[in-house]
C-alpha atoms as a PDB file:
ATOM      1  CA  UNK A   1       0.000   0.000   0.000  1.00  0.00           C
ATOM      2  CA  UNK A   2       1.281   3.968  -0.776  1.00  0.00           C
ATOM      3  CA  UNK A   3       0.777   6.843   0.566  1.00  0.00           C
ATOM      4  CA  UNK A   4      -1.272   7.532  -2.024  1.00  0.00           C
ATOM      5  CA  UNK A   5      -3.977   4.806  -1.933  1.00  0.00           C
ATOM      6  CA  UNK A   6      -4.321   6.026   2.050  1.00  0.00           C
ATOM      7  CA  UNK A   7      -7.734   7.510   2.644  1.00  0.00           C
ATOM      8  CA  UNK A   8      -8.116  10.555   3.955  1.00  0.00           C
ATOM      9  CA  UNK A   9      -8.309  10.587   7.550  1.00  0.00           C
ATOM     10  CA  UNK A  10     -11.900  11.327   8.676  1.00  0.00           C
ATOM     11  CA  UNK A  11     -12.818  14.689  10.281  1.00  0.00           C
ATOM     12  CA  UNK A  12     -14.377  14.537  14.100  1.00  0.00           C
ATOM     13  CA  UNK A  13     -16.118  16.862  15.949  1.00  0.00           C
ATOM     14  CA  UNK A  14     -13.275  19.089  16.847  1.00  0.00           C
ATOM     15  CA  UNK A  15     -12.072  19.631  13.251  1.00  0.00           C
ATOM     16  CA  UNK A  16     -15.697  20.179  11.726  1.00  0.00           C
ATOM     17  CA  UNK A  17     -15.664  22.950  14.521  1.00  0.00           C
ATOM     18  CA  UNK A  18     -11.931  24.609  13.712  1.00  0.00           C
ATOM     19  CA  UNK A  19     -13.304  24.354   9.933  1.00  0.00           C
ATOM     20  CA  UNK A  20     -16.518  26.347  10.722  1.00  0.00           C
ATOM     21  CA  UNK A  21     -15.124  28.628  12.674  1.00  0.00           C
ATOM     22  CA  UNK A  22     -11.954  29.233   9.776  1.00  0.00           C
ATOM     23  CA  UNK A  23     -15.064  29.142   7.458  1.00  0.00           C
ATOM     24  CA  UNK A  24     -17.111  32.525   9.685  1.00  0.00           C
ATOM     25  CA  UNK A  25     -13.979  34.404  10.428  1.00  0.00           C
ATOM     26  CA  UNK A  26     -13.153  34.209   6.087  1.00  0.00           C
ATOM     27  CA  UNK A  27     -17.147  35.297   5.648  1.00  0.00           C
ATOM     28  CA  UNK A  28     -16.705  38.208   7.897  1.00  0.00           C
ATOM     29  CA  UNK A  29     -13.350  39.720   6.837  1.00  0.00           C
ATOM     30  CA  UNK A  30     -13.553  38.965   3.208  1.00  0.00           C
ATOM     31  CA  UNK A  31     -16.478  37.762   1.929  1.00  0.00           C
ATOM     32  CA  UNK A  32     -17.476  36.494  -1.894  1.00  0.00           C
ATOM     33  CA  UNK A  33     -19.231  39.930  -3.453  1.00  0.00           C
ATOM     34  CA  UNK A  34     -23.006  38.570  -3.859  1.00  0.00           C
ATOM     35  CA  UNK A  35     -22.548  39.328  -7.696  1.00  0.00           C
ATOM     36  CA  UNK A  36     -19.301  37.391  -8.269  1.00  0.00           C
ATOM     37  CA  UNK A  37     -20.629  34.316  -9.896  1.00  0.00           C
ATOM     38  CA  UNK A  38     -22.884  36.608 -12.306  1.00  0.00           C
ATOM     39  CA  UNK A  39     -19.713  38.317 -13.118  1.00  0.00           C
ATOM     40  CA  UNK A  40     -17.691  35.022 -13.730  1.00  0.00           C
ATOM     41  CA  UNK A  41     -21.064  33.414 -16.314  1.00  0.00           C
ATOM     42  CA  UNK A  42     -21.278  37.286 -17.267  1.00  0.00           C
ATOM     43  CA  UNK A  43     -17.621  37.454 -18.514  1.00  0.00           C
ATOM     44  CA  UNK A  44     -17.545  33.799 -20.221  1.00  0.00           C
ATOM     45  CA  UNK A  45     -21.152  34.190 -22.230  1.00  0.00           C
ATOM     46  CA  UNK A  46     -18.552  36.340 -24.936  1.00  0.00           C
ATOM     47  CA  UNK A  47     -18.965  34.301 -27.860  1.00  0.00           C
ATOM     48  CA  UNK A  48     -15.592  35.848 -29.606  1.00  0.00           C
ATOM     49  CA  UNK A  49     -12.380  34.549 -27.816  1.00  0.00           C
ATOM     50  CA  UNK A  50     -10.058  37.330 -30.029  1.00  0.00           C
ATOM     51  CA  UNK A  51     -11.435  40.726 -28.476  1.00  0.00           C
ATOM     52  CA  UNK A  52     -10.283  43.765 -27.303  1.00  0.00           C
ATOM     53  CA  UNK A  53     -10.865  44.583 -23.647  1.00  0.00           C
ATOM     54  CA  UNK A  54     -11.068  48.337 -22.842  1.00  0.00           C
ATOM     55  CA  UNK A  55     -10.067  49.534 -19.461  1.00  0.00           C
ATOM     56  CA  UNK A  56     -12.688  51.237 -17.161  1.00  0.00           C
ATOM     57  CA  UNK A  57     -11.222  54.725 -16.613  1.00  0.00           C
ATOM     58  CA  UNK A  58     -13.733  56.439 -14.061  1.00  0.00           C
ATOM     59  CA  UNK A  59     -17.201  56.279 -13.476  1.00  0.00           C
ATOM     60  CA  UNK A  60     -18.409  59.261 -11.095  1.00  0.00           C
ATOM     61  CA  UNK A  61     -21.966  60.336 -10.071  1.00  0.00           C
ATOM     62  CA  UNK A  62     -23.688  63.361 -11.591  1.00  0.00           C
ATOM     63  CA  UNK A  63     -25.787  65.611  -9.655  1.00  0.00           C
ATOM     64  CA  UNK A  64     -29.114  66.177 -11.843  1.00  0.00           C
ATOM     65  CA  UNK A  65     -30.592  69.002 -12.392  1.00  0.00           C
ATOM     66  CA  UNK A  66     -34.128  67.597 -13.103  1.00  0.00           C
ATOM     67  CA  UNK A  67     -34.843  65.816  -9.595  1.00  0.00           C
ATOM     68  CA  UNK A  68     -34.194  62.768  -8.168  1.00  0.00           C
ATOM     69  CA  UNK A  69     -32.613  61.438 -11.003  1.00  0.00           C
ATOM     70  CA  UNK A  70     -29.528  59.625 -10.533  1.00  0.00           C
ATOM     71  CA  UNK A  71     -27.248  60.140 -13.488  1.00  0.00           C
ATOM     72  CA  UNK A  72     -23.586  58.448 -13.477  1.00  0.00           C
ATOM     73  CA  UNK A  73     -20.832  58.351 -16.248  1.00  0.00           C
ATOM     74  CA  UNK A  74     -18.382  56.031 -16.986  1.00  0.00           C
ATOM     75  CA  UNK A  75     -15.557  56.345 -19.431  1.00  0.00           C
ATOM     76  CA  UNK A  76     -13.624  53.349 -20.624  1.00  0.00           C
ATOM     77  CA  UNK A  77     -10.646  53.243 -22.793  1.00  0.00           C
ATOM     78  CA  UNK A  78      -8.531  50.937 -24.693  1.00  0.00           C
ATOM     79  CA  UNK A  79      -5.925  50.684 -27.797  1.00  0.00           C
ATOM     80  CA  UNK A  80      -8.473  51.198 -30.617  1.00  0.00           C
ATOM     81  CA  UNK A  81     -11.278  53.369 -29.006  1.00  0.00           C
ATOM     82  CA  UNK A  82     -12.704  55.170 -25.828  1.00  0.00           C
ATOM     83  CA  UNK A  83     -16.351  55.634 -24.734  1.00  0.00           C
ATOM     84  CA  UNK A  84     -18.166  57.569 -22.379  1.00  0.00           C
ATOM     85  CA  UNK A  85     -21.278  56.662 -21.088  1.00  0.00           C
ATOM     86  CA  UNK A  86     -24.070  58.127 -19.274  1.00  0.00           C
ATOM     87  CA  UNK A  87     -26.254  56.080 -16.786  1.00  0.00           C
ATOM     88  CA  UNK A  88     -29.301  57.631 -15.638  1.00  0.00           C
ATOM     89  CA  UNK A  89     -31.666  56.497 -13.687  1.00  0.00           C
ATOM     90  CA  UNK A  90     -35.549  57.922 -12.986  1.00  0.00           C
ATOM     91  CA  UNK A  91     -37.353  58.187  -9.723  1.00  0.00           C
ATOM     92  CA  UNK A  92     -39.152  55.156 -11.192  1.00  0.00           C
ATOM     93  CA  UNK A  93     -36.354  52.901 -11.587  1.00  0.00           C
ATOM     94  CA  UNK A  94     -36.011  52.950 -15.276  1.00  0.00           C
ATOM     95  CA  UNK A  95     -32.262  53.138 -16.831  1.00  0.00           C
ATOM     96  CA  UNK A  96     -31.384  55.076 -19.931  1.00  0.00           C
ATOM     97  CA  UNK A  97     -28.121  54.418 -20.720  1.00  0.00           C
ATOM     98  CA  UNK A  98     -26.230  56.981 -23.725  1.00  0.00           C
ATOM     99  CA  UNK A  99     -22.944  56.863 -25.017  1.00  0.00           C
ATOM    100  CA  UNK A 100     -20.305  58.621 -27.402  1.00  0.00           C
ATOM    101  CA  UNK A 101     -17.399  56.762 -28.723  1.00  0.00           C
ATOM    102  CA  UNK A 102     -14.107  58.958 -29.197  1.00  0.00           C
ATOM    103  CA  UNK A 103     -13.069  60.565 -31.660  1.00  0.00           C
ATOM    104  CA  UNK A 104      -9.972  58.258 -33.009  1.00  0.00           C
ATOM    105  CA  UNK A 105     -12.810  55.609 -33.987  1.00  0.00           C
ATOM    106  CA  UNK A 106     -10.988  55.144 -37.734  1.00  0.00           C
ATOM    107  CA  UNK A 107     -13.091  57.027 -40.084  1.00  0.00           C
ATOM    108  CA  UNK A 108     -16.125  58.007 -37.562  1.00  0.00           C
ATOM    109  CA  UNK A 109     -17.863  54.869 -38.841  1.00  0.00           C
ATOM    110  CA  UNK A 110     -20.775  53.300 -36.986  1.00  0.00           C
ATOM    111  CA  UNK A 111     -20.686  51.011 -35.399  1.00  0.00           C
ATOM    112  CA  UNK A 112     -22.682  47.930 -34.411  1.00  0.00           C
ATOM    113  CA  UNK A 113     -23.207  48.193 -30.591  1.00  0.00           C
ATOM    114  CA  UNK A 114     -24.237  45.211 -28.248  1.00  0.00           C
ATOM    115  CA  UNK A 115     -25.523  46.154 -24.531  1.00  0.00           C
ATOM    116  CA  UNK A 116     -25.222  42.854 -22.799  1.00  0.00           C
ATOM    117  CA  UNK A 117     -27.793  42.711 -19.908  1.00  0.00           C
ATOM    118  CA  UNK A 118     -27.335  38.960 -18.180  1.00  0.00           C
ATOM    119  CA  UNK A 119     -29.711  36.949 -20.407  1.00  0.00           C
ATOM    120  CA  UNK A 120     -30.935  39.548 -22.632  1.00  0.00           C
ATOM    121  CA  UNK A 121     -28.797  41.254 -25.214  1.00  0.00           C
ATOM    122  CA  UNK A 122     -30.262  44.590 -26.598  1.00  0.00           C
ATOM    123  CA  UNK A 123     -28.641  45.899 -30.274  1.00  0.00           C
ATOM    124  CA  UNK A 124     -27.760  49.301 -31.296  1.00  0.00           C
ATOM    125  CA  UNK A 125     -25.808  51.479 -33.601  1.00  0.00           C
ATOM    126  CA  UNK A 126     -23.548  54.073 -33.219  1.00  0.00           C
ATOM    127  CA  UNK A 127     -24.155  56.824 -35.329  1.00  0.00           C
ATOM    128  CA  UNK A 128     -21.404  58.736 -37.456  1.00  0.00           C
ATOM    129  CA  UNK A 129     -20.403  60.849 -34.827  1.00  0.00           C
ATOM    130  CA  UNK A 130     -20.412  58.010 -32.194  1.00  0.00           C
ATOM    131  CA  UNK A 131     -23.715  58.450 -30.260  1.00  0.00           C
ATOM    132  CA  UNK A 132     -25.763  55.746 -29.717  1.00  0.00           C
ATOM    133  CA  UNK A 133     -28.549  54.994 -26.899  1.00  0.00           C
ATOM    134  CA  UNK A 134     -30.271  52.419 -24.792  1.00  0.00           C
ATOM    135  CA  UNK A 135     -33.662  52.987 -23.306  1.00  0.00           C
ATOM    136  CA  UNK A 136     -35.468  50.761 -20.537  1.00  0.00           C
ATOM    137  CA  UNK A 137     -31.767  49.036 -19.688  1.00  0.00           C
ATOM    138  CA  UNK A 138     -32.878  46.375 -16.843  1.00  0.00           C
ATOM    139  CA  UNK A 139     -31.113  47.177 -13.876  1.00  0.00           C
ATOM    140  CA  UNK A 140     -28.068  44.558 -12.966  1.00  0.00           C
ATOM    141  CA  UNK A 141     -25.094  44.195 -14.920  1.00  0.00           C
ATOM    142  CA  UNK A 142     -24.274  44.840 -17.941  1.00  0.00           C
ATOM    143  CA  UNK A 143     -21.603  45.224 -21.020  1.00  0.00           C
ATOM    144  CA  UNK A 144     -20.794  46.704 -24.282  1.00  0.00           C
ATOM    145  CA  UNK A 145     -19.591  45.235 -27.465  1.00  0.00           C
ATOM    146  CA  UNK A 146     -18.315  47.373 -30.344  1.00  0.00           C
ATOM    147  CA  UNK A 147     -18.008  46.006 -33.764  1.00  0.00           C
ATOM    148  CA  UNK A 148     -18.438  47.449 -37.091  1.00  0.00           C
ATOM    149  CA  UNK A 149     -21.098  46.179 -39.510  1.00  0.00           C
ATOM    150  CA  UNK A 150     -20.716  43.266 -41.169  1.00  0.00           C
ATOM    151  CA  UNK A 151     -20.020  43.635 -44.650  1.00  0.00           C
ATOM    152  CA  UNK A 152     -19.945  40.940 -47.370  1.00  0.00           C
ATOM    153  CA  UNK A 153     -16.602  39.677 -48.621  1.00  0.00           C
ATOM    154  CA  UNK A 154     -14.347  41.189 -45.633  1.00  0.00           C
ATOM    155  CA  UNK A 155     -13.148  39.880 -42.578  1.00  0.00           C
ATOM    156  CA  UNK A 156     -14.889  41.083 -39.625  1.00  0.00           C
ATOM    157  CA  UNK A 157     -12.555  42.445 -37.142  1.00  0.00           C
ATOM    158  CA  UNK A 158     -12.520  42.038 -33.794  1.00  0.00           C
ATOM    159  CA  UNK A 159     -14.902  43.068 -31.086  1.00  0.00           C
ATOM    160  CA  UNK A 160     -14.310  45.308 -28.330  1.00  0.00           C
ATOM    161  CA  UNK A 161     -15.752  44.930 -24.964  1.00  0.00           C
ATOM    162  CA  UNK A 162     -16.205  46.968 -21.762  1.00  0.00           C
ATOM    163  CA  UNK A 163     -15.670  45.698 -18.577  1.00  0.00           C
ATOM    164  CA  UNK A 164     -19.403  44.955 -16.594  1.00  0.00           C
ATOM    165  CA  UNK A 165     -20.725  47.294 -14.951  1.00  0.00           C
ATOM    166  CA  UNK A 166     -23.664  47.232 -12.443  1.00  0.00           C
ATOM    167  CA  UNK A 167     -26.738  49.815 -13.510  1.00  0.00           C
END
């Protein structure tokens, strides 16, 4: 017989009680976020596996001028292209989300624009001068995917995707 075909020893009382107690003092000084595992599904439902990731660059609240609306921005950036976006949120819960993609997008084309909401995926185009919008964005998580528009006879290049972000 090896070491290796030895079973494990079994636990008693005393260790299932060390374990629980290791397992409450982890939960209270660093617990899982609640959202983590919608992140992790979140991040693996991308379909491409060649994409470029931008990098989320600030998001800071807006005070509105029209109420109790909550209005936040966020501005990502990355090698090809940078976006701001504008989150804003009624007194009824309802999320409008608008953005503007930079200025070096090559040649101010649109772009075809994804807003990944968990299950639901919502589609969009940028316009020429890189505005497009969302309206009625279910509140949770979501993402962006830039591409540009499929066109017949030329290889599509790559996406690029925003971090998630919770509206």
């Amino acid at each position: 017989m090896t070491p290796d075909d030895d079973p494990a020893p079994a636990l008693d009382r005393q260790d299932a009680e060390l374990f629980a107690a290791l397992r409450r003092l982890w939960e209270k000084k660093d617990p899982v976020p609640p959202d983590l595992a919608d992140r992790i599904l979140f991040a693996m439902a991308l379909e491409d596996l060649e994409f470029e990731l931008l990098s989320l660059e600030t998001a800071a609240p807006v005070l509105s001028a029209r109420g109790e609306e909550q209005v936040r921005t966020v501005t990502f950036s990355g090698e090809s292209l940078s976006v701001l976006v504008s989150i804003d949120r009624d007194r009824n819960g309802r999320v409008r989300l608008d953005g503007w993609i930079g200025p070096e997008n090559s040649g101010n084309e649109e772009l075809d624009v994804e807003l990944r909401c968990g299950q639901t995926v919502l589609y969009g185009r940028s316009d020429k001068d890189g505005r497009f919008a969302f309206d009625e964005v279910p509140a949770g998580l979501v993402q962006l995917v830039f591409r540009p528009p499929h066109r017949e006879g030329h290889c599509p290049a790559r996406a690029v995707v925003t971090p998630a972000v919770q509206v």
